[in-house]
PDB file of N, CA and C in Angstrom:
ATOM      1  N   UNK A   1     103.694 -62.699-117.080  1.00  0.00           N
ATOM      2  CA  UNK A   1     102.916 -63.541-116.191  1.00  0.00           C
ATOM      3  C   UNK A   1     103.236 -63.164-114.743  1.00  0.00           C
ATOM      4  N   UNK A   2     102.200 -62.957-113.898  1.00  0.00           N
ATOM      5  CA  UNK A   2     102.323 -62.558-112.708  1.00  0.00           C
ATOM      6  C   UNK A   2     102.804 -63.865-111.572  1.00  0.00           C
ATOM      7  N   UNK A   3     103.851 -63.766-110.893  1.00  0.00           N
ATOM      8  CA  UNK A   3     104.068 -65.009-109.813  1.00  0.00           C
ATOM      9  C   UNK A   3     102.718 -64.928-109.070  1.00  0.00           C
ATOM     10  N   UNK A   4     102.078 -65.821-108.608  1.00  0.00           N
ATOM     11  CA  UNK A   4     101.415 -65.699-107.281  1.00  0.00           C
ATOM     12  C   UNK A   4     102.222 -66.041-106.074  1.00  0.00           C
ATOM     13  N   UNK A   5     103.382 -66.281-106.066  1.00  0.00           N
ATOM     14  CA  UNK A   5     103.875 -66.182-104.594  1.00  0.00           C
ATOM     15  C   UNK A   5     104.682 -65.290-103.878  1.00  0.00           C
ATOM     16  N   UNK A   6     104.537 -64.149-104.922  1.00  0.00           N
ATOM     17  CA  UNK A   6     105.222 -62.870-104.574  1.00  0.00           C
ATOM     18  C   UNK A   6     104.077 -62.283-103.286  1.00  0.00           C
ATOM     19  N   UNK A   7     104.527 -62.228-102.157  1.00  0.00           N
ATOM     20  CA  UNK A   7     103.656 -61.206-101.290  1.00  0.00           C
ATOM     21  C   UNK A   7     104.212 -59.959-101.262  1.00  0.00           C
ATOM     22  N   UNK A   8     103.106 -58.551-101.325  1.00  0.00           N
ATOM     23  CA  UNK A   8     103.182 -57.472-101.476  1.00  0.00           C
ATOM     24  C   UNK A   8     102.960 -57.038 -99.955  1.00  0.00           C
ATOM     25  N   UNK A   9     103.620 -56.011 -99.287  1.00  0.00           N
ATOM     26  CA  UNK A   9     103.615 -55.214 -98.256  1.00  0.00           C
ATOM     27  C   UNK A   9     102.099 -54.626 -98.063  1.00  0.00           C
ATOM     28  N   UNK A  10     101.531 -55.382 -96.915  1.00  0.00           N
ATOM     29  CA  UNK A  10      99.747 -54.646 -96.814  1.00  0.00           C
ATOM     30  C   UNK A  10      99.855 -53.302 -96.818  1.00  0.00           C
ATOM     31  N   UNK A  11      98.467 -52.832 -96.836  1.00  0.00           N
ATOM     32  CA  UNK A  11      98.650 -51.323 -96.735  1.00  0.00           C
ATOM     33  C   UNK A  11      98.288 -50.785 -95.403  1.00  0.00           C
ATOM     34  N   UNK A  12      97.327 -51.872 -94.455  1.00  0.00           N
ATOM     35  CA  UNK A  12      97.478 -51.572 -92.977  1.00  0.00           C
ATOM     36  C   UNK A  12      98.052 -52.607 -92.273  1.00  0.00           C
ATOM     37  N   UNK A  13      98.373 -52.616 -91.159  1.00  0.00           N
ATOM     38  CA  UNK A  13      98.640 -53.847 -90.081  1.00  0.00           C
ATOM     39  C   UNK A  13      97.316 -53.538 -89.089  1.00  0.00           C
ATOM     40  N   UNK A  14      96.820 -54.721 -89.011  1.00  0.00           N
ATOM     41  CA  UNK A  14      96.124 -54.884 -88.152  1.00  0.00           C
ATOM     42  C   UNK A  14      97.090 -54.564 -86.214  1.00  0.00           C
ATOM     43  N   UNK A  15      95.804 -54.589 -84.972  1.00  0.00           N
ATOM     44  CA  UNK A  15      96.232 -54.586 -84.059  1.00  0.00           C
ATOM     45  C   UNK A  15      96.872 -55.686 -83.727  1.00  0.00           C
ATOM     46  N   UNK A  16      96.718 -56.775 -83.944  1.00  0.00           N
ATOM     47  CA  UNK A  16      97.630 -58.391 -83.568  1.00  0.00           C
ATOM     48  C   UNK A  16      99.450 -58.033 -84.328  1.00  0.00           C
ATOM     49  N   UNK A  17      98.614 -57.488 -85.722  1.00  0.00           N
ATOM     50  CA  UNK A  17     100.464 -57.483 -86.358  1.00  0.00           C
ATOM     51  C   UNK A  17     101.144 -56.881 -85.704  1.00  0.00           C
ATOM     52  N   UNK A  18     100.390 -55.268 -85.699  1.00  0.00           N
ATOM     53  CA  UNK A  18     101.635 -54.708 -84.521  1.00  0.00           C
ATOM     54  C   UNK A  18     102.242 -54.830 -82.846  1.00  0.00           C
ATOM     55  N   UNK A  19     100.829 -55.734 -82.786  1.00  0.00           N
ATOM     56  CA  UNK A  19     101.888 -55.820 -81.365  1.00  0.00           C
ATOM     57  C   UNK A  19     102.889 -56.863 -81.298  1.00  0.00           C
ATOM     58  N   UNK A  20     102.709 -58.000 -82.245  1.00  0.00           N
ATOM     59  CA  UNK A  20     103.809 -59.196 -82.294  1.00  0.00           C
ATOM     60  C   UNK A  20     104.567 -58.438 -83.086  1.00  0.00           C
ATOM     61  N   UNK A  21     105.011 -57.284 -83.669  1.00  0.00           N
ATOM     62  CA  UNK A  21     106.035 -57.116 -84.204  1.00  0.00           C
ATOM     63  C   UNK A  21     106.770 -55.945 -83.113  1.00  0.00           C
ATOM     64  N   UNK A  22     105.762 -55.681 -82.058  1.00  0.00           N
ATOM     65  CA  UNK A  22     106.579 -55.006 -81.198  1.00  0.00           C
ATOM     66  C   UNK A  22     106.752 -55.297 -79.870  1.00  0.00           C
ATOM     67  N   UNK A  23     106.310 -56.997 -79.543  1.00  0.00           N
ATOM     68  CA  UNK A  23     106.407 -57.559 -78.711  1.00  0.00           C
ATOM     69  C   UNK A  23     105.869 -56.918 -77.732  1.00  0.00           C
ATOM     70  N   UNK A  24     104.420 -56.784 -77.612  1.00  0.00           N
ATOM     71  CA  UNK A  24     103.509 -56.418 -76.754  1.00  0.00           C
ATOM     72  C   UNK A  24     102.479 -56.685 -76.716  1.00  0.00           C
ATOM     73  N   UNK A  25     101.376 -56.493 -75.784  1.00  0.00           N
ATOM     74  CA  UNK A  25     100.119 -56.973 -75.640  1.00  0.00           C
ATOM     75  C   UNK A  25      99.271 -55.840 -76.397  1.00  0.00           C
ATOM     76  N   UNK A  26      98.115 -56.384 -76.873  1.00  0.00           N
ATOM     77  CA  UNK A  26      97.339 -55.369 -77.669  1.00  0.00           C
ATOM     78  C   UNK A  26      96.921 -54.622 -76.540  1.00  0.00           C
ATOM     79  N   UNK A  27      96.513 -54.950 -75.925  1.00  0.00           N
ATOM     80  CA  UNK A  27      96.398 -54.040 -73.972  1.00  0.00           C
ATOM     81  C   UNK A  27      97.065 -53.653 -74.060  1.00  0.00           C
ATOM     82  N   UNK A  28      98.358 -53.358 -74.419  1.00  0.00           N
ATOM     83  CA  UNK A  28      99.214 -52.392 -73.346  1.00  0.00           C
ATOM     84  C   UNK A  28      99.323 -51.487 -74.935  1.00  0.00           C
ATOM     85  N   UNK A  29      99.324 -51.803 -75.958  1.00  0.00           N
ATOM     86  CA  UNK A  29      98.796 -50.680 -77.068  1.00  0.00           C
ATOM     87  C   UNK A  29      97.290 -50.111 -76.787  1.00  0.00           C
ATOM     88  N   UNK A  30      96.303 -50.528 -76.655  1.00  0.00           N
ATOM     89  CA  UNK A  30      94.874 -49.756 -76.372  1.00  0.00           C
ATOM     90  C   UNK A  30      95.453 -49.082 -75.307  1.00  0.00           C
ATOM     91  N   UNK A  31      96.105 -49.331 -74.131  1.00  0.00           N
ATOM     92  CA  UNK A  31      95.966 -48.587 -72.772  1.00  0.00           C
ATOM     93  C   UNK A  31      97.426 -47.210 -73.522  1.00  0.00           C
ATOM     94  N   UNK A  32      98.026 -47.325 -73.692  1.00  0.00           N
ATOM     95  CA  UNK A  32      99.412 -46.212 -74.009  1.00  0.00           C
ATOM     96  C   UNK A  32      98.191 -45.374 -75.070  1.00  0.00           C
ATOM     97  N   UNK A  33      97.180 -45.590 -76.217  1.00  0.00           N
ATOM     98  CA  UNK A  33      96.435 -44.939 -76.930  1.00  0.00           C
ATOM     99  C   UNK A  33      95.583 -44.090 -76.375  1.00  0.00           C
ATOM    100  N   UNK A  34      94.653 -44.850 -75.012  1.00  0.00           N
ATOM    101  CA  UNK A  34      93.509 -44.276 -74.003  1.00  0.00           C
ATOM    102  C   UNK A  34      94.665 -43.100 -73.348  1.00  0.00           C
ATOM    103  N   UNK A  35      95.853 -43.387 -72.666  1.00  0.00           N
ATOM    104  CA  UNK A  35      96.292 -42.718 -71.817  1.00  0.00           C
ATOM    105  C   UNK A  35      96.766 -41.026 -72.585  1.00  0.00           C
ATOM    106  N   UNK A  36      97.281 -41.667 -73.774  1.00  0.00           N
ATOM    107  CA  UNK A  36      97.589 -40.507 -74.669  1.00  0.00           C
ATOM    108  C   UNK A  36      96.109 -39.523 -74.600  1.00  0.00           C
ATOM    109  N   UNK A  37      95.359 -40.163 -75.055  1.00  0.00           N
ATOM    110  CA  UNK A  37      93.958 -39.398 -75.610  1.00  0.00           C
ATOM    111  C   UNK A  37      93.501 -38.403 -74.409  1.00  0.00           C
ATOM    112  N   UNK A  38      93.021 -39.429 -73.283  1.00  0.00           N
ATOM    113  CA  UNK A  38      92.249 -38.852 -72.209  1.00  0.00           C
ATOM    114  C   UNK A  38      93.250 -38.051 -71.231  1.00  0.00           C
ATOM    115  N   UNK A  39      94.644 -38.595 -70.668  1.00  0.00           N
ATOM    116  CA  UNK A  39      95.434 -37.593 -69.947  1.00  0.00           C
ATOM    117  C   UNK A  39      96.347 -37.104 -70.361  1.00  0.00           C
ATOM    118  N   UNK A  40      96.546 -36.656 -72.266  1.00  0.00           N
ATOM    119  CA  UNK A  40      97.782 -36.223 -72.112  1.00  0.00           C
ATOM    120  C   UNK A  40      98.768 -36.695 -72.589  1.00  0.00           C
ATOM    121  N   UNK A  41      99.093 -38.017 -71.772  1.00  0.00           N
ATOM    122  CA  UNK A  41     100.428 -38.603 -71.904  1.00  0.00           C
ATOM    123  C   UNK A  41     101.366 -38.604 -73.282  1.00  0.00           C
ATOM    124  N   UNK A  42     102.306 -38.736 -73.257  1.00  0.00           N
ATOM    125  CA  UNK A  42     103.163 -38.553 -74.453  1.00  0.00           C
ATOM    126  C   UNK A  42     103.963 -40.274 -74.652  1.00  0.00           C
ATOM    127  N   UNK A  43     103.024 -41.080 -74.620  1.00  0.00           N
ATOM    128  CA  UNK A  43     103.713 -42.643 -74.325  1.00  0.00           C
ATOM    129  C   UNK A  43     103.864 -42.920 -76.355  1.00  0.00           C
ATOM    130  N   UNK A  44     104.720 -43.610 -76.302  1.00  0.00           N
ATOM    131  CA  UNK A  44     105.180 -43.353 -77.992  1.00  0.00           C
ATOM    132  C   UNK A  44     103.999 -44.793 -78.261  1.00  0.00           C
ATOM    133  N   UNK A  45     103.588 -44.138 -79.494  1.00  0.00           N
ATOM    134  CA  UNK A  45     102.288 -45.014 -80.211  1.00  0.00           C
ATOM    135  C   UNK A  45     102.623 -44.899 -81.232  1.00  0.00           C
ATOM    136  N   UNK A  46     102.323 -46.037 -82.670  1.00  0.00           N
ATOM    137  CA  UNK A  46     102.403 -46.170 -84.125  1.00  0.00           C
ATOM    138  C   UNK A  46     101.367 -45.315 -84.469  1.00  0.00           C
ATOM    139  N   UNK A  47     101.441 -44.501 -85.108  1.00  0.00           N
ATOM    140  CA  UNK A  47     100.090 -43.649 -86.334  1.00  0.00           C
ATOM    141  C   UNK A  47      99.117 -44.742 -86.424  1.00  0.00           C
ATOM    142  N   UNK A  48      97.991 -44.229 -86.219  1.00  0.00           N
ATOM    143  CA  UNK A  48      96.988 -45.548 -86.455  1.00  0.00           C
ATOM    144  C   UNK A  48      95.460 -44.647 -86.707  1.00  0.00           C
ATOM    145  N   UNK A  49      94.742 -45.212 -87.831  1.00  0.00           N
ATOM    146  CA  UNK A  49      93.797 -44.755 -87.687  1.00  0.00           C
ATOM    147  C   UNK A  49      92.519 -45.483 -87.321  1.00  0.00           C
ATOM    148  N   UNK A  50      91.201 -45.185 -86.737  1.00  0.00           N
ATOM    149  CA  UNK A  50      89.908 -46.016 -86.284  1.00  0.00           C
ATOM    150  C   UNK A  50      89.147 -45.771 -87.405  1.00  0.00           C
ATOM    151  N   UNK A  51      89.009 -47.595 -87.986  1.00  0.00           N
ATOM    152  CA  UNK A  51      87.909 -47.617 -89.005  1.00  0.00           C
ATOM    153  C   UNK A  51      86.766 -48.889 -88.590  1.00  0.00           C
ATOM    154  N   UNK A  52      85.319 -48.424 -88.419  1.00  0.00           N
ATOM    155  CA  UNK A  52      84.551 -49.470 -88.238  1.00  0.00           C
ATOM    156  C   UNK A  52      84.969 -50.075 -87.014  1.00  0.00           C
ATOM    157  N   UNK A  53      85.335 -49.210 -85.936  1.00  0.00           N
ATOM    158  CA  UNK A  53      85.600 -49.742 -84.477  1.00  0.00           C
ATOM    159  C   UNK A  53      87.011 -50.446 -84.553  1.00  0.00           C
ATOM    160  N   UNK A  54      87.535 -50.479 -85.497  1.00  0.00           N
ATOM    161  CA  UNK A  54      89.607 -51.071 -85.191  1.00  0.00           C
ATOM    162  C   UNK A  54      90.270 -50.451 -85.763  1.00  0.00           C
ATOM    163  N   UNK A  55      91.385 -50.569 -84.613  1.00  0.00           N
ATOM    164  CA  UNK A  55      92.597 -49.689 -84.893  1.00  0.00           C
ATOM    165  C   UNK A  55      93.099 -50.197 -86.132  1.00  0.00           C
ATOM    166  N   UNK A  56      93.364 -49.624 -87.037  1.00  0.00           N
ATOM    167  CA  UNK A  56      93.947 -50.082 -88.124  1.00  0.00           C
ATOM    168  C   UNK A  56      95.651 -48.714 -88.450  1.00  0.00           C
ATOM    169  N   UNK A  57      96.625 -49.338 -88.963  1.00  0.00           N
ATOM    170  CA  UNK A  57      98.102 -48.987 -88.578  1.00  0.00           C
ATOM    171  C   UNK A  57      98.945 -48.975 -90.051  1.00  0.00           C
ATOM    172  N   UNK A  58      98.569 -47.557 -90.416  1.00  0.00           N
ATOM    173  CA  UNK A  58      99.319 -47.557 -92.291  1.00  0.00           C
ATOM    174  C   UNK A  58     100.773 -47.872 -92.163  1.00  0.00           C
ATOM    175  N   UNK A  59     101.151 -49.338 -92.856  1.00  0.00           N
ATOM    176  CA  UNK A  59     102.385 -49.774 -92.893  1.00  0.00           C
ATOM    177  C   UNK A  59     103.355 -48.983 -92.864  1.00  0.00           C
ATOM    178  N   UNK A  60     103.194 -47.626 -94.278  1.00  0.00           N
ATOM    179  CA  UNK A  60     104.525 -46.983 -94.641  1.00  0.00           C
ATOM    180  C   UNK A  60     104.497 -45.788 -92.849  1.00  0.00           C
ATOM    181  N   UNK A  61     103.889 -45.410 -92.469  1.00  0.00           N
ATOM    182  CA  UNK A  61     103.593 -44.701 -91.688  1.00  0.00           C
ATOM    183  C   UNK A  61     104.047 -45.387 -90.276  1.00  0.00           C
ATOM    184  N   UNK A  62     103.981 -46.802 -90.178  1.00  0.00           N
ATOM    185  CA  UNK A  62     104.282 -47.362 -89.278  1.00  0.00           C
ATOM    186  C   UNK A  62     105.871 -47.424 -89.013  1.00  0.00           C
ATOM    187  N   UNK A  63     106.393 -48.093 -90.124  1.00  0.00           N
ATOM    188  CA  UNK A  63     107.902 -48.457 -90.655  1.00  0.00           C
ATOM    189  C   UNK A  63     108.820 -46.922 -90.446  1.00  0.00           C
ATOM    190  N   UNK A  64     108.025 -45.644 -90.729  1.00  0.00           N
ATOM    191  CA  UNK A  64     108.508 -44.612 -90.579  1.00  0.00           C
ATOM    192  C   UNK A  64     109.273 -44.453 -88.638  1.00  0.00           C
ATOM    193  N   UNK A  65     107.877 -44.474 -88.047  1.00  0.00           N
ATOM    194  CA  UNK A  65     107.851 -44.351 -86.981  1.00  0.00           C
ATOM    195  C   UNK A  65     108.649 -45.159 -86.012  1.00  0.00           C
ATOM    196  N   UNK A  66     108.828 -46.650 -86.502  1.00  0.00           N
ATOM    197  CA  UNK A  66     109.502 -47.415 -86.099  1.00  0.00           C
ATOM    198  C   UNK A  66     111.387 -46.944 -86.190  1.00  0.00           C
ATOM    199  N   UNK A  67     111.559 -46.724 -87.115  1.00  0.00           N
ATOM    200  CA  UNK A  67     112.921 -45.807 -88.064  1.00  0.00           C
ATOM    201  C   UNK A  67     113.054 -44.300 -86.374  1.00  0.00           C
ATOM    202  N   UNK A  68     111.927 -43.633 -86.377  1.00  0.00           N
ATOM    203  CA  UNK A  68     111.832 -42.530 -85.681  1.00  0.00           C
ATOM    204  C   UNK A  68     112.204 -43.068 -84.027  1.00  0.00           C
ATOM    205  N   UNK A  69     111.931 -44.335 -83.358  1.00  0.00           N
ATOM    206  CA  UNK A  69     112.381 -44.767 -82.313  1.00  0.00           C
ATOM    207  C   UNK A  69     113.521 -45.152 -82.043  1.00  0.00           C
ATOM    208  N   UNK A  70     114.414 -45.535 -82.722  1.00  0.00           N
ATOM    209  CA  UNK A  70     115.354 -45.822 -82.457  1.00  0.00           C
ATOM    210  C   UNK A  70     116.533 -45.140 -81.673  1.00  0.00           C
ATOM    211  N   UNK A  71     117.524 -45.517 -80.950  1.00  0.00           N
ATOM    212  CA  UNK A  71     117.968 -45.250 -79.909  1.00  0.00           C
ATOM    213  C   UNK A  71     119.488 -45.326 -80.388  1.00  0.00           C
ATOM    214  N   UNK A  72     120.384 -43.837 -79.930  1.00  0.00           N
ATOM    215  CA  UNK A  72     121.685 -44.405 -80.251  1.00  0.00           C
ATOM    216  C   UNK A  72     122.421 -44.962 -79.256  1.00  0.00           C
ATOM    217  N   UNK A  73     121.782 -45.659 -78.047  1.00  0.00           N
ATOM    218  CA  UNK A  73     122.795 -45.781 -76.837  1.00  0.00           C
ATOM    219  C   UNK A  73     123.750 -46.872 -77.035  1.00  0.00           C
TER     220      UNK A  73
END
């Protein structure tokens, strides 16, 4: 018998999840994405792909990246 109150790990995060999990404004994620795209910039962004006009953010891909920021200071 299956629990129903087991929650399973989504397979994307929306733009709201990731920025409350990285304590930021979805603005200042769209603008670090635009800045990357159009000048260049190398501002660190989660893997994310555009489906149907939203950013959508593959969990395992995210969690990776998150792992990849970390700092030994």
């Amino acid at each position: 018998m299956m629990n129903r109150h087991l929650k399973t790990k989504p397979d994307f995060y929306l733009l709201e999840e990731v920025a409350a999990i990285l304590r930021s404004s979805k603005r200042t994620i769209y603008n670090r994405i635009y800045r990357n795209r159009v000048y260049g910039e190398q501002n660190p962004v989660p893997p994310y792909i555009k489906m149907n006009g939203k950013l959508l953010f593959p969990s395992k891909d995210f969690d990776k990246w998150i792992d990849s920021q970390k700092t030994s200071d």
